[in-house]
C-alpha atoms as a PDB file:
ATOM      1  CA  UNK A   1      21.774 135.077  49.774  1.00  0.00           C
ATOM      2  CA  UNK A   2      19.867 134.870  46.352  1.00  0.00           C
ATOM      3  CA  UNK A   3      22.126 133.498  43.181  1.00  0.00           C
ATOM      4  CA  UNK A   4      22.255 136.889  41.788  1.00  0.00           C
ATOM      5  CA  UNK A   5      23.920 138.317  44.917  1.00  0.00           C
ATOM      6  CA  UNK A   6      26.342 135.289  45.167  1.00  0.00           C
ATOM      7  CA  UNK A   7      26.946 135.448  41.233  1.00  0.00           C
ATOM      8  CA  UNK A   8      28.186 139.570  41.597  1.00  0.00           C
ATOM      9  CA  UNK A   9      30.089 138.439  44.691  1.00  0.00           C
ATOM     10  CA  UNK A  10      31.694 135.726  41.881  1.00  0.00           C
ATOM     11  CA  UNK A  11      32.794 138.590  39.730  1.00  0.00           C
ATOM     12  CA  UNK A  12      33.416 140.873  42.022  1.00  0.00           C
ATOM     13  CA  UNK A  13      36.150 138.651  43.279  1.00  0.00           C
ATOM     14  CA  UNK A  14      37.447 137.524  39.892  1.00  0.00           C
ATOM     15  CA  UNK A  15      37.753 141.148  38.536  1.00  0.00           C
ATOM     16  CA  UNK A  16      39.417 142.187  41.824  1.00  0.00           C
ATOM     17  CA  UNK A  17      42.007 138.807  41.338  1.00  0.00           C
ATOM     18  CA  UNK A  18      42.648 140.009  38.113  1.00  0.00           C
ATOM     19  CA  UNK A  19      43.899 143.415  38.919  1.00  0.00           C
ATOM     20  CA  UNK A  20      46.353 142.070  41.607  1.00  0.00           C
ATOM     21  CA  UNK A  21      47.886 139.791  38.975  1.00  0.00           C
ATOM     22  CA  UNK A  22      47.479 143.368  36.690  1.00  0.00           C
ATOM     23  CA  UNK A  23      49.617 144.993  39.941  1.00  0.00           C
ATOM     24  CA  UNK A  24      52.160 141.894  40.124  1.00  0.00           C
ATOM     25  CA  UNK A  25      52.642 141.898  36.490  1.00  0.00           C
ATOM     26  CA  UNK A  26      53.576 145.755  36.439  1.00  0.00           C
ATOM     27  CA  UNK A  27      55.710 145.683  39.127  1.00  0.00           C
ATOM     28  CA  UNK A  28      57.947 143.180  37.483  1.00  0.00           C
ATOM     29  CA  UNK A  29      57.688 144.919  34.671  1.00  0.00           C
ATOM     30  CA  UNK A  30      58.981 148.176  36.262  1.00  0.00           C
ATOM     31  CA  UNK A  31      61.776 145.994  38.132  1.00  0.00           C
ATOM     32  CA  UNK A  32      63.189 144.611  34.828  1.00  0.00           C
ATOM     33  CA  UNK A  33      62.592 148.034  32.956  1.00  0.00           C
ATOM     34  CA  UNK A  34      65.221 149.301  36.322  1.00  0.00           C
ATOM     35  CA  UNK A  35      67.704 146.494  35.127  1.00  0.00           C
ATOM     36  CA  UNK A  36      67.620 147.427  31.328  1.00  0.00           C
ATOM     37  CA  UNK A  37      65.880 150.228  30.603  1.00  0.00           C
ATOM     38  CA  UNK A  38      66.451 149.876  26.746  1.00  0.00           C
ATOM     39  CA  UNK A  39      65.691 146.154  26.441  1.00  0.00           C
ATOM     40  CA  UNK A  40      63.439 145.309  23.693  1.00  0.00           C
ATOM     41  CA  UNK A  41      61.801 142.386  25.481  1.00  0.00           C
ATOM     42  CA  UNK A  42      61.039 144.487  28.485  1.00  0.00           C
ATOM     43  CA  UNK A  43      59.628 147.085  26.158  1.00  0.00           C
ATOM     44  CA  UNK A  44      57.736 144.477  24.425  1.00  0.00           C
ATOM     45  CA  UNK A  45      56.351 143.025  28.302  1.00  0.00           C
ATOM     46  CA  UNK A  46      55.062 146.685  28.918  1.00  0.00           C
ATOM     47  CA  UNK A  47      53.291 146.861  25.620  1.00  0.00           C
ATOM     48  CA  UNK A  48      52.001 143.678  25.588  1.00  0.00           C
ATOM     49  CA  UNK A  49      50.978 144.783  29.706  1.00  0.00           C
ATOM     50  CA  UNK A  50      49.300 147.610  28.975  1.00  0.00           C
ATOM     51  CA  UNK A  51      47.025 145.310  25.980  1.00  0.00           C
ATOM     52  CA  UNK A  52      46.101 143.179  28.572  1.00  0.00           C
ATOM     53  CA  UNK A  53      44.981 145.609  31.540  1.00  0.00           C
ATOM     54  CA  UNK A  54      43.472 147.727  28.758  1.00  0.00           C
ATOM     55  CA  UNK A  55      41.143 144.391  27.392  1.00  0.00           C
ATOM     56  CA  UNK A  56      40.349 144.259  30.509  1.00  0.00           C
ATOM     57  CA  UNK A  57      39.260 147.433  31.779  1.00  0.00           C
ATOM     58  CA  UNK A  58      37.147 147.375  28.185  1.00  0.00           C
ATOM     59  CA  UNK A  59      35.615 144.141  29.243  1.00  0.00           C
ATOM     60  CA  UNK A  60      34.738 145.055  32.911  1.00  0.00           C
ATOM     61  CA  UNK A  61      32.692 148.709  31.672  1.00  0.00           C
ATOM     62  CA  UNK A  62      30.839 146.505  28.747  1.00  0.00           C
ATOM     63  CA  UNK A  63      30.262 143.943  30.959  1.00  0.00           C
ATOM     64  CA  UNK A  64      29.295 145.301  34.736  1.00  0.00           C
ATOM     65  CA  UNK A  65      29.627 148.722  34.204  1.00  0.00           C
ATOM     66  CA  UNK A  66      27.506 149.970  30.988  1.00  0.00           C
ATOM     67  CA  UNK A  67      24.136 149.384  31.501  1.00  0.00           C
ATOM     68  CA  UNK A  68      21.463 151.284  29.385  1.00  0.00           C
ATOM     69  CA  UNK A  69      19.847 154.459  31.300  1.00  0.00           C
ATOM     70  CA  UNK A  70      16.576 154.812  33.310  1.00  0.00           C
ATOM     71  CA  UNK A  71      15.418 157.252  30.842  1.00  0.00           C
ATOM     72  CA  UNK A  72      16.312 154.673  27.870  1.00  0.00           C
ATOM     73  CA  UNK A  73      13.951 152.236  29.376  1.00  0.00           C
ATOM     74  CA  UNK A  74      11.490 154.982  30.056  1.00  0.00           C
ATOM     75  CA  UNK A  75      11.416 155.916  26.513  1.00  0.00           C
ATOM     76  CA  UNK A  76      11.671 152.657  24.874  1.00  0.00           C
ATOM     77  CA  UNK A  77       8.303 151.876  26.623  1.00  0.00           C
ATOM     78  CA  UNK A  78       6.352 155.521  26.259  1.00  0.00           C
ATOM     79  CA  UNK A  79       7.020 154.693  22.317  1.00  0.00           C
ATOM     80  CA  UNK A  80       5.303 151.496  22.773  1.00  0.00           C
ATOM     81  CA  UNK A  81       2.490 152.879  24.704  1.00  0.00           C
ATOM     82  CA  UNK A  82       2.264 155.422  22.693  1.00  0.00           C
ATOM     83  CA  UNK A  83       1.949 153.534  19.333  1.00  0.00           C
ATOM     84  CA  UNK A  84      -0.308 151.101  21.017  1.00  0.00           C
ATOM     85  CA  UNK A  85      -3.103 154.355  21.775  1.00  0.00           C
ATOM     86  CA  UNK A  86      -2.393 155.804  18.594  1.00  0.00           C
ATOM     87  CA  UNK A  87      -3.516 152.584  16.890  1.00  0.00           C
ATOM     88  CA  UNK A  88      -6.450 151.765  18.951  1.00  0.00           C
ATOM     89  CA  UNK A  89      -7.209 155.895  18.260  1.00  0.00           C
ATOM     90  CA  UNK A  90      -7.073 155.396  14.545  1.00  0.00           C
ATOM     91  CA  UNK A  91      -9.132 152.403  14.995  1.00  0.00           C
ATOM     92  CA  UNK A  92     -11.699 153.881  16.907  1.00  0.00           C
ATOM     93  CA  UNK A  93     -11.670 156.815  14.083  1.00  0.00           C
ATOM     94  CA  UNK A  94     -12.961 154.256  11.139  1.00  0.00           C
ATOM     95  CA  UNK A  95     -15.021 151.885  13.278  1.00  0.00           C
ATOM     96  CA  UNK A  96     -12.541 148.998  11.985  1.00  0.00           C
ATOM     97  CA  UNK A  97     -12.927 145.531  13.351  1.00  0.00           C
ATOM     98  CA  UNK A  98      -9.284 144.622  14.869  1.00  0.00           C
ATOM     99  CA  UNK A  99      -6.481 143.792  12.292  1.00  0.00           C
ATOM    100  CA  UNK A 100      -4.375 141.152  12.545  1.00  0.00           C
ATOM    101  CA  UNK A 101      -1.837 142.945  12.243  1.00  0.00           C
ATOM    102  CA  UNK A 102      -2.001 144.683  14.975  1.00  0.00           C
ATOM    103  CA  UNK A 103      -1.081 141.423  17.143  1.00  0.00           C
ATOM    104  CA  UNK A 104       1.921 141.044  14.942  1.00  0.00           C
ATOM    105  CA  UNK A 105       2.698 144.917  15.636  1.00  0.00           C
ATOM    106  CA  UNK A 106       2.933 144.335  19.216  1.00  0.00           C
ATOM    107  CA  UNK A 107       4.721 140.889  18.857  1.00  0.00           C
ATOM    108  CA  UNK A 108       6.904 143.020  17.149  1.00  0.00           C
ATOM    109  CA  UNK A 109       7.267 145.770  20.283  1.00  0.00           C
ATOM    110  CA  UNK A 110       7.485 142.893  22.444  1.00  0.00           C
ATOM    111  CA  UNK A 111      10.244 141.337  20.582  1.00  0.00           C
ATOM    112  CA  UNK A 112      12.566 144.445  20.107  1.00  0.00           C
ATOM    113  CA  UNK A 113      12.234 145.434  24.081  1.00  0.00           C
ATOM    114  CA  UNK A 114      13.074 141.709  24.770  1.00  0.00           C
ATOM    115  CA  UNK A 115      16.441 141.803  22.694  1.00  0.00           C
ATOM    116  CA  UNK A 116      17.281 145.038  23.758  1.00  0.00           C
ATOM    117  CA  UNK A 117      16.408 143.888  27.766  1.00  0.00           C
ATOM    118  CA  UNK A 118      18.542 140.648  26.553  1.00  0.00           C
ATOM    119  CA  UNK A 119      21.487 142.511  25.339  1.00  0.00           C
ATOM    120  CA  UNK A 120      22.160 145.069  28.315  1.00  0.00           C
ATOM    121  CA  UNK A 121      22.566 141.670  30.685  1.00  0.00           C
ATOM    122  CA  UNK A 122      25.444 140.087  28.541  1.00  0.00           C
ATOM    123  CA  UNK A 123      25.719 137.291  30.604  1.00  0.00           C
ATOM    124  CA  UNK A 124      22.178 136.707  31.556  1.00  0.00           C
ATOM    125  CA  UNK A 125      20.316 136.071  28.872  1.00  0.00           C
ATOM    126  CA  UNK A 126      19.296 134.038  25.820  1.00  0.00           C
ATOM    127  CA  UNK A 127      22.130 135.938  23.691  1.00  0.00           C
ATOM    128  CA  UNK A 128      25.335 135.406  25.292  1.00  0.00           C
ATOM    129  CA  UNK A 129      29.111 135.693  23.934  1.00  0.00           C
ATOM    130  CA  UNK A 130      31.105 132.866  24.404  1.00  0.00           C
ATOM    131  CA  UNK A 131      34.184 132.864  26.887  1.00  0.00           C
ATOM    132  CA  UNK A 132      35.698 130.015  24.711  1.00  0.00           C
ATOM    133  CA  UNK A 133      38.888 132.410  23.320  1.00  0.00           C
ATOM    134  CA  UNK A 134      39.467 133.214  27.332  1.00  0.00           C
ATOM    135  CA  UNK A 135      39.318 129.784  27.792  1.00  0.00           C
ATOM    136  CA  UNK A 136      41.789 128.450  25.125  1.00  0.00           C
ATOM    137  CA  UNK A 137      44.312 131.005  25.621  1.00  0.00           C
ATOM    138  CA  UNK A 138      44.052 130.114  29.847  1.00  0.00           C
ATOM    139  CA  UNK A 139      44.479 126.544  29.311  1.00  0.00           C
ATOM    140  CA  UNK A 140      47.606 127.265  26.350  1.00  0.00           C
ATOM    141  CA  UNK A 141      49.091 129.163  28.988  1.00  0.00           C
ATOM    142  CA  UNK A 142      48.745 126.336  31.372  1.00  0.00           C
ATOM    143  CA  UNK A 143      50.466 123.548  28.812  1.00  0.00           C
ATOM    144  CA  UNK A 144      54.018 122.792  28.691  1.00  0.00           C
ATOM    145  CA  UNK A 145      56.087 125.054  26.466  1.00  0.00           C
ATOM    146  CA  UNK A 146      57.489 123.215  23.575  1.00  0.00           C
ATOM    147  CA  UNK A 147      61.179 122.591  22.718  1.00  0.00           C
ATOM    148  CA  UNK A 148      60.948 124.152  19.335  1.00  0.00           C
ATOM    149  CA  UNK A 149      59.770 127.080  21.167  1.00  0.00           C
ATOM    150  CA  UNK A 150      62.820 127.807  23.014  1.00  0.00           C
ATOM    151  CA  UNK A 151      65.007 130.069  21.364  1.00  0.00           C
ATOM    152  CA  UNK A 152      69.051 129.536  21.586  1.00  0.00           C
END
């Protein structure tokens, strides 16, 4: 299996462990909202629920599920071809010897279709967003609470 294949596998597993703790979370939500229906922590949990498997669901379609269109691509390159004839055209027209800024013109095509291939792969790339929030919050959920945080 190539890395790519195993890395999807990766994520597909992750995403599909986060929406069983998502379904264990809600049901003990929905047990304590049973209890107490009117409890203001219990309406605070189901808020503060709903944040989280929102977040989530916003990260999983920016992520996996929003990639740019076929025609996108399509286009994004006919402009480039396009330009690219038009300026050998003109060129042609007045017999002018090459410019050099026609290199930099295409360095500049090439440049735009590379950050806009980078940027549809979030996590594949040279431009990538760090995880390093996830991470902090995951490892202060992990640490001891603190005394002072207790309330009487």
């Amino acid at each position: 299996m190539c890395e790519l294949e195993a890395r999807r596998e990766r994520l597909d597993e992750v995403i599909r462990r986060s929406e069983t703790i998502h379904g264990q979370l809600w049901t003990d939500e929905v047990t304590a909202a049973a209890q107490d229906a009117r409890s203001v922590p219990v309406g605070l949990f189901a808020q503060s629920l709903n944040d989280v498997i929102d977040l989530h669901a916003k990260r999983v379609t920016a992520v996996v599920r929003s990639r740019m269109p076929l025609v996108v691509w399509g286009v994004l390159f006919a402009v480039a071809v396009l330009s690219f004839l038009a300026m050998g055209y003109q060129a042609g027209l007045t017999r002018a010897n090459r410019s050099p800024a026609v290199v930099l013109i295409a360095l500049t095509f090439a440049a735009v279709v590379w950050l806009v291939a980078d940027l549809d792969r979030p996590g594949q790339g040279f431009l990538r967003v760090t995880q390093q929030p996830m991470i902090d919050l995951r490892n202060s959920m992990d640490d001891e609470p603190s005394s002072s945080a207790h309330l009487p």
